[in-house]
Protein backbone atom coordinates (compact mmCIF):
# COMPACT_ATOMS: atom_id res chain seq x y z
CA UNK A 1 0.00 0.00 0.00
CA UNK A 2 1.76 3.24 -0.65
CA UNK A 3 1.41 5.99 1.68
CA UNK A 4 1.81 9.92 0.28
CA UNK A 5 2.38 11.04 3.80
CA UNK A 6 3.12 10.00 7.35
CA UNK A 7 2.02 11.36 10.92
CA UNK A 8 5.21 12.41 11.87
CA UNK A 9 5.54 14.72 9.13
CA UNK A 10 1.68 16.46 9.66
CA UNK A 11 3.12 17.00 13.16
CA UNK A 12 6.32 18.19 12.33
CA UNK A 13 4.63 20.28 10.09
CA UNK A 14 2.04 21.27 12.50
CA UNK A 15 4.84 22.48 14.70
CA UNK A 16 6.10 24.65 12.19
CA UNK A 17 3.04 26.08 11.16
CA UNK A 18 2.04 26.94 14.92
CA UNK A 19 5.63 28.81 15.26
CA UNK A 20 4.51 30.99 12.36
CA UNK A 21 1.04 31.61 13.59
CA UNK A 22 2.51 32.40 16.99
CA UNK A 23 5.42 34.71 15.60
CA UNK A 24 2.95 36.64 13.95
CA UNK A 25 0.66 36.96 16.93
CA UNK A 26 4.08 38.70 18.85
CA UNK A 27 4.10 40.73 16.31
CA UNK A 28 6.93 39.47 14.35
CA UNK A 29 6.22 40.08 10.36
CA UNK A 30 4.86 37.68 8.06
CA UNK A 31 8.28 36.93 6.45
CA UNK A 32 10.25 36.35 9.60
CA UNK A 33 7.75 34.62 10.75
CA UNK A 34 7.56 32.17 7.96
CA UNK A 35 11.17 31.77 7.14
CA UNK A 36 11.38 30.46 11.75
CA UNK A 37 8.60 28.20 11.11
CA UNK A 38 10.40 26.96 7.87
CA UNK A 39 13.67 26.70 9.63
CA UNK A 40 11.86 24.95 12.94
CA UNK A 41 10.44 22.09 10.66
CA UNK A 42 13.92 21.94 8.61
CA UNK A 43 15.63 21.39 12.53
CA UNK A 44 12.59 19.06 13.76
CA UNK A 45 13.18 16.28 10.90
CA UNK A 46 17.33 16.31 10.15
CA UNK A 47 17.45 15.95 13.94
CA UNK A 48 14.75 13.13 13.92
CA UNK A 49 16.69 11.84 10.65
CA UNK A 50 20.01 12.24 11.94
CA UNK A 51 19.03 10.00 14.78
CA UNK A 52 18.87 7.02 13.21
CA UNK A 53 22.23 6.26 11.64
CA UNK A 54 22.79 4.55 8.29
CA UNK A 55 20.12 6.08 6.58
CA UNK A 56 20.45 8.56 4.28
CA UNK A 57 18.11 12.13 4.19
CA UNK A 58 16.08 10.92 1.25
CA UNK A 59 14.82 7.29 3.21
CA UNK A 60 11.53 7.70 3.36
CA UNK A 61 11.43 5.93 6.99
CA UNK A 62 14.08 7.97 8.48
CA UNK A 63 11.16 11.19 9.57
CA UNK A 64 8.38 12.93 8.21
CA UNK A 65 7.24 12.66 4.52
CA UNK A 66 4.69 14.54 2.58
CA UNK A 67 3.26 13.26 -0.16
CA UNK A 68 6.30 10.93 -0.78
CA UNK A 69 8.74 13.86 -0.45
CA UNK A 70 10.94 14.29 2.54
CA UNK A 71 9.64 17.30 5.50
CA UNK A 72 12.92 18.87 5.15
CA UNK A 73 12.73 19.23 1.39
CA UNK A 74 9.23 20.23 1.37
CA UNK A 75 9.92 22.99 4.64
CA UNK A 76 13.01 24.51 2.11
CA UNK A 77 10.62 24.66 -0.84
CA UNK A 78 8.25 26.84 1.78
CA UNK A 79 11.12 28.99 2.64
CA UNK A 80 11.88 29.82 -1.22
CA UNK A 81 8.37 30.62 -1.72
CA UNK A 82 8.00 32.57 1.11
CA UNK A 83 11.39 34.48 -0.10
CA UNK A 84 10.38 34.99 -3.56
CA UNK A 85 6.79 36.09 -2.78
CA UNK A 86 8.42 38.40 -0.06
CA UNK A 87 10.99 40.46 -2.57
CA UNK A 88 8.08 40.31 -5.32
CA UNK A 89 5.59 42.44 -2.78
CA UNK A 90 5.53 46.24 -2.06
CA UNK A 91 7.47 47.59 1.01
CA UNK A 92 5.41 47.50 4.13
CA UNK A 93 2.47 44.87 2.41
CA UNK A 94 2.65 43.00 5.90
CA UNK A 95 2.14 46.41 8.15
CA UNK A 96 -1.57 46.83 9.17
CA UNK A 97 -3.29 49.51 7.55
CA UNK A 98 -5.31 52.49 9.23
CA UNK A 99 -9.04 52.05 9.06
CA UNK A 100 -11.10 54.93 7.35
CA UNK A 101 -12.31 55.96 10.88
CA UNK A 102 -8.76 57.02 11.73
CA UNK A 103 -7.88 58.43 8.31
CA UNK A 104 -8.88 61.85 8.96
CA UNK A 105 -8.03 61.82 12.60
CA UNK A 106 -5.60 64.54 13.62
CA UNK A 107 -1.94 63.34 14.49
């Protein structure tokens, strides 16, 4: 029976997801948020990977897999996307923007 994904690698990235979400919540910007949770789920899965010796990154046993492609892998891809859409958006896209009510409101 093959198997496009495995538990560990919804939780790990679950985990990496959450430190994104909760980056953003601090107040940390979308970006820098995205690139920690990117480089969280990178650390969670080589360290889970590098555990088990004799296996090489790509085994699909050795730690989290989504949809037959290695957490890790999938976690860098996120991090090049999140780059890429980053530099291709205006300068302060991320910064909350005043509502009309405060438009006219004297500074």
């Amino acid at each position: 029976m093959l198997v496009l994904f495995n538990l560990r690698g919804v939780a790990f990235l679950a985990a990496g997801f959450a430190a994104w979400i909760g980056l953003i919540a601090v107040g940390v910007g979308v970006f820098a948020g995205a690139l920690a949770g990117c480089g969280l789920t990178v650390a969670i899965d080589l360290v889970v990977r590098l555990r088990r010796p004799g296996r090489p990154l790509m085994h699909h046993d050795g730690g989290g897999t989504i949809c037959l492609v290695p957490v890790w892998m999938v976690a860098l891809l996120a991090a090049l996307a999140a780059t890429l859409v980053a530099t291709a958006l205006p300068e302060g896209w991320d910064r909350p923007r005043p509502t009309a009510r405060d438009a006219g409101a004297p500074r």
